[in-house]
Each structure stands twice: as C-alpha cells, then as structure tokens.
C-alpha atoms as a PDB file:
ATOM      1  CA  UNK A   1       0.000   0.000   0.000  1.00  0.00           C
ATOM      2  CA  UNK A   2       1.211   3.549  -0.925  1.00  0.00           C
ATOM      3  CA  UNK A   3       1.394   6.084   1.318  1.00  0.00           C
ATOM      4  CA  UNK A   4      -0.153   9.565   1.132  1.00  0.00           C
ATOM      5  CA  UNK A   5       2.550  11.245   0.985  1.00  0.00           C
ATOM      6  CA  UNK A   6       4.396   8.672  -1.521  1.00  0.00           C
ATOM      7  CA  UNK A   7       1.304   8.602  -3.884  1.00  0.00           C
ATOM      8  CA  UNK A   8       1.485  12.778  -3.646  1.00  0.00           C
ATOM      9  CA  UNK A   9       4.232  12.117  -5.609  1.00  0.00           C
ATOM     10  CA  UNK A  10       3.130   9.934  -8.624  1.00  0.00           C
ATOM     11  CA  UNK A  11       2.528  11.065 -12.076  1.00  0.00           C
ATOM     12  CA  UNK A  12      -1.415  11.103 -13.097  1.00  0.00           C
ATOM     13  CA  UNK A  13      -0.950   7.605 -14.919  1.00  0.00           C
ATOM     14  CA  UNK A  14       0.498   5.883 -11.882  1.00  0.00           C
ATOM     15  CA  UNK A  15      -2.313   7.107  -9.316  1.00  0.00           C
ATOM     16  CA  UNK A  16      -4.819   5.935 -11.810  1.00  0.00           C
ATOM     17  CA  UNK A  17      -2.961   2.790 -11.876  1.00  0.00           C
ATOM     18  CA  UNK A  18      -2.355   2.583  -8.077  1.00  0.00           C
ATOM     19  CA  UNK A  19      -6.163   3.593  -7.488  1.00  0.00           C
ATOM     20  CA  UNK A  20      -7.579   0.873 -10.294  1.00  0.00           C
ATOM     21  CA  UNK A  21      -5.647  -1.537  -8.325  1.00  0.00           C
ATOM     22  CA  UNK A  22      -6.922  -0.749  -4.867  1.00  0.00           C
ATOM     23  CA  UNK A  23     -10.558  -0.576  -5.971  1.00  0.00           C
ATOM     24  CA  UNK A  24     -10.073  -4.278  -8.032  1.00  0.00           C
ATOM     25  CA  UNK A  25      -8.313  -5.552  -4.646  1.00  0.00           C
ATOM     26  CA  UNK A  26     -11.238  -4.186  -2.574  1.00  0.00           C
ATOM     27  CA  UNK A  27     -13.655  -5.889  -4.492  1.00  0.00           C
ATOM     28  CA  UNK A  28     -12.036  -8.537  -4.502  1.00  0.00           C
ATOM     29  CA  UNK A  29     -11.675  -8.515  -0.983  1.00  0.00           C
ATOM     30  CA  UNK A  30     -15.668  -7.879  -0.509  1.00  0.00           C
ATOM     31  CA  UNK A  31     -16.646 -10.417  -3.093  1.00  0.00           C
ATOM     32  CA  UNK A  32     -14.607 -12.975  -0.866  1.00  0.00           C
ATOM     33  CA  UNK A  33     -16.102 -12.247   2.536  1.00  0.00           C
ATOM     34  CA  UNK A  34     -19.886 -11.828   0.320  1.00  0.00           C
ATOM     35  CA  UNK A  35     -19.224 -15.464  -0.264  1.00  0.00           C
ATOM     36  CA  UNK A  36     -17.937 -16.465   3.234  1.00  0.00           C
ATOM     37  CA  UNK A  37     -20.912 -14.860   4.802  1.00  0.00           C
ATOM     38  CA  UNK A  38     -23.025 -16.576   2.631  1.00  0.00           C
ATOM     39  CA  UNK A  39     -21.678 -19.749   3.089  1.00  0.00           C
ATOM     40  CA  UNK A  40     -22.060 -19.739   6.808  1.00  0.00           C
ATOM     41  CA  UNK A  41     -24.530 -22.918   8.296  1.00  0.00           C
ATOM     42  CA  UNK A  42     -25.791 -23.871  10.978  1.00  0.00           C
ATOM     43  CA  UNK A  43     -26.364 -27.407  11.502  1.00  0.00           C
ATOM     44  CA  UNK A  44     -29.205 -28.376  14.560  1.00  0.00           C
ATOM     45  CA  UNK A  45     -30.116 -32.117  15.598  1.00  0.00           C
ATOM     46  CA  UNK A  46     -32.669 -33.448  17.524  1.00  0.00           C
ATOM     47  CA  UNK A  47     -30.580 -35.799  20.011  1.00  0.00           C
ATOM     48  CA  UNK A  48     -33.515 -38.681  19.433  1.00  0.00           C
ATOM     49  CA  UNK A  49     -32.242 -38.492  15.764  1.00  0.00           C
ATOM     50  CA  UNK A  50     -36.049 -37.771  14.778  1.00  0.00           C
ATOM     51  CA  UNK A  51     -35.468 -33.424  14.274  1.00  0.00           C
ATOM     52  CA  UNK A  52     -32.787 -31.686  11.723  1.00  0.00           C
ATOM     53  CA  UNK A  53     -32.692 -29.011  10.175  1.00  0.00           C
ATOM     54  CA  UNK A  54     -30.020 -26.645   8.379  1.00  0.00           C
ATOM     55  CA  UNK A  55     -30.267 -22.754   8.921  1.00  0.00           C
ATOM     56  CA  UNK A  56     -28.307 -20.298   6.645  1.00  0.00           C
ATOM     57  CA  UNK A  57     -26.220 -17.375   7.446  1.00  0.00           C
ATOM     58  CA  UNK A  58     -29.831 -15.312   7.405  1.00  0.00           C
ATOM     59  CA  UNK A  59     -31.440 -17.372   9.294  1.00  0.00           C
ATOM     60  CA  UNK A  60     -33.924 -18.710   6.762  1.00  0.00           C
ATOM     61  CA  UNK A  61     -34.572 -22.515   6.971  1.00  0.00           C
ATOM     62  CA  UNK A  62     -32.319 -24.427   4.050  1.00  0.00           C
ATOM     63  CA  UNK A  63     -33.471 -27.969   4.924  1.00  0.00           C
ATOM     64  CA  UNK A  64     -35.788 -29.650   7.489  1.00  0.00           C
ATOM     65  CA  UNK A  65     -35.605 -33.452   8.130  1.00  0.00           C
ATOM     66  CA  UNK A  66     -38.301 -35.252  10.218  1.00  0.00           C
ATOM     67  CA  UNK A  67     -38.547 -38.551  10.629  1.00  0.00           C
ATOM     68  CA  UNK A  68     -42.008 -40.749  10.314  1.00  0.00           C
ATOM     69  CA  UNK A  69     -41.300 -42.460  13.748  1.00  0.00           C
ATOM     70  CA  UNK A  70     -42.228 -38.483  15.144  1.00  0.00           C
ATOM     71  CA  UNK A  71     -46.151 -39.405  14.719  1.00  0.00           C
ATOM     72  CA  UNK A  72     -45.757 -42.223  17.034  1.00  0.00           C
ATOM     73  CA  UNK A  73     -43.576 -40.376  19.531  1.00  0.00           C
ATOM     74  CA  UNK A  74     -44.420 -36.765  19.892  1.00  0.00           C
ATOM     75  CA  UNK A  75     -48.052 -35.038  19.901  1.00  0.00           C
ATOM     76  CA  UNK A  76     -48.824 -32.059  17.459  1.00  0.00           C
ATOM     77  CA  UNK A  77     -47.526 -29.785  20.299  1.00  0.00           C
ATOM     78  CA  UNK A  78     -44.651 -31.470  21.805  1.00  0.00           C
ATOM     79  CA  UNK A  79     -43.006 -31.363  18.094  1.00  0.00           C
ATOM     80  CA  UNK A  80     -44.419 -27.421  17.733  1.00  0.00           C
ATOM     81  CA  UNK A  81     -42.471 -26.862  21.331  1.00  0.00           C
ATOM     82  CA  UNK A  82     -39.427 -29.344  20.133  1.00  0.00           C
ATOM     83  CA  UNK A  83     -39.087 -27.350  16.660  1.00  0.00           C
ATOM     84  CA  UNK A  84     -39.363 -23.933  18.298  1.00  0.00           C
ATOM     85  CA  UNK A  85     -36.780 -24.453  20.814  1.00  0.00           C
ATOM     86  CA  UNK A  86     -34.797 -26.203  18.873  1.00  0.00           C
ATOM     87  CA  UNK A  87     -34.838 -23.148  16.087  1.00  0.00           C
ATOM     88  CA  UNK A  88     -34.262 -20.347  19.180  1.00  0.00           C
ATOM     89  CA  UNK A  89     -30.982 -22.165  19.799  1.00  0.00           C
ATOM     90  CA  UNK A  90     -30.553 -22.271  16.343  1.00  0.00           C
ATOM     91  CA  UNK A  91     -30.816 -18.585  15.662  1.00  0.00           C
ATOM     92  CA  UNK A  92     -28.661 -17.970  18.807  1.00  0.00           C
ATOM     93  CA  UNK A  93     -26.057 -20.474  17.299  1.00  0.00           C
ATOM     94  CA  UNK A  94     -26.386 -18.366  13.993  1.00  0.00           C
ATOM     95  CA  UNK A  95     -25.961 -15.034  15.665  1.00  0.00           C
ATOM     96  CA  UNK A  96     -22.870 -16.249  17.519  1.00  0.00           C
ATOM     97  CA  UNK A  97     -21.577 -17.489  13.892  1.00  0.00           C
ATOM     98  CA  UNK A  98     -21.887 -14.675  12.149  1.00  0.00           C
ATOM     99  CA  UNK A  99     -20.532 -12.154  15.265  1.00  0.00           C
ATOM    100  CA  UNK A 100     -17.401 -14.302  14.926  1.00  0.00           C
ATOM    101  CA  UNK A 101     -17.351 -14.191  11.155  1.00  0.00           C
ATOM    102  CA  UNK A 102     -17.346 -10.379  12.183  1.00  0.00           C
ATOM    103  CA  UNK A 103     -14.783 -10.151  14.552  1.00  0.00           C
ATOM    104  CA  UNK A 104     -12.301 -12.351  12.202  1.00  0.00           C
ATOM    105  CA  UNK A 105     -12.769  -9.881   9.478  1.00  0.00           C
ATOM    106  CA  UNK A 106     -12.136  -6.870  11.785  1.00  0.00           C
ATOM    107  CA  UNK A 107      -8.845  -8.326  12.759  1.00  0.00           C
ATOM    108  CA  UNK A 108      -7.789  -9.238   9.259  1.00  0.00           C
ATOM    109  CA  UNK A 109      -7.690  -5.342   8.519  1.00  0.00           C
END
C-alpha cells in the first residue's frame, strides 16, 4: 500500500494505476467475505435423531428433516415446542456465527 505522501508524488498515470488496483483488490476482498458470509450454516439435531434441520447465514430454513417415527412419539404440540426451541438455539447459534465471522474480518484489517 502507498502512502499519502508517496502517492502525492506519482505522475497522473500511476495514481490511476495505483487507485484501479486498490478498488479491483477491494472488491475482490468484498466479493470474498460476500461469499464467506453466505456460506455460513448452521447445523441443529434433535438428540432422538427424529429433528434436523439446516439454517443459513440469514437465518432462513435451508433444509428440514423429520422422521415418520415423530407421529408415534411426539403429539402435534410437543413437536411445535421441540421445533421452536430447537430453532431459538438455532438462531442464537447463527448469531454467535456470524458475530465471529465479524470479529475475524475486523482483525484481518
């Protein structure tokens, strides 16, 4: 990186070149966390093996497994209480992702 004083003192092709360069580097840079953001999952299982489901770096539900042995085992509410906490910890788990996500790109500048 050039400093102020140092790119003061190019000629008018070089800090077009120099600021081309930065902007094509930031871009780049922004294009790569874009896609690490994006690609952040979370991953939450039911411990009976009965419950998954995959959250994305949004939040929004990517895939939901339930098994057919949940009819026989949990009422209409006890799988409406089982999928609700199970997304809260889910969304916690997500927000905790993506702070970190945010912290490791503060300390790569």
């Amino acid at each position: 990186m050039t400093r102020w004083s140092e790119f003061d003192g190019l000629d008018d092709a070089e800090k077009v070149k120099y600021c081309e360069t930065e902007v094509a580097d930031t871009l780049g840079r922004l294009d790569e966390m874009i896609a690490a953001l994006a690609g952040l999952r979370t991953e939450v299982d039911d411990p009976s093996g009965l419950l998954r489901f995959t959250l994305g770096e949004d939040g929004r539900l990517l895939t939901l497994y339930i098994d057919d042995a949940v009819a026989m085992s949990l009422t209409r509410l006890a799988l409406e209480k089982k999928l609700n906490d199970m997304f809260s910890a889910g969304n916690e788990a997500m927000r905790l992702s993506r702070s970190e996500f945010w912290e490791a790109v503060s300390d790569a500048d």
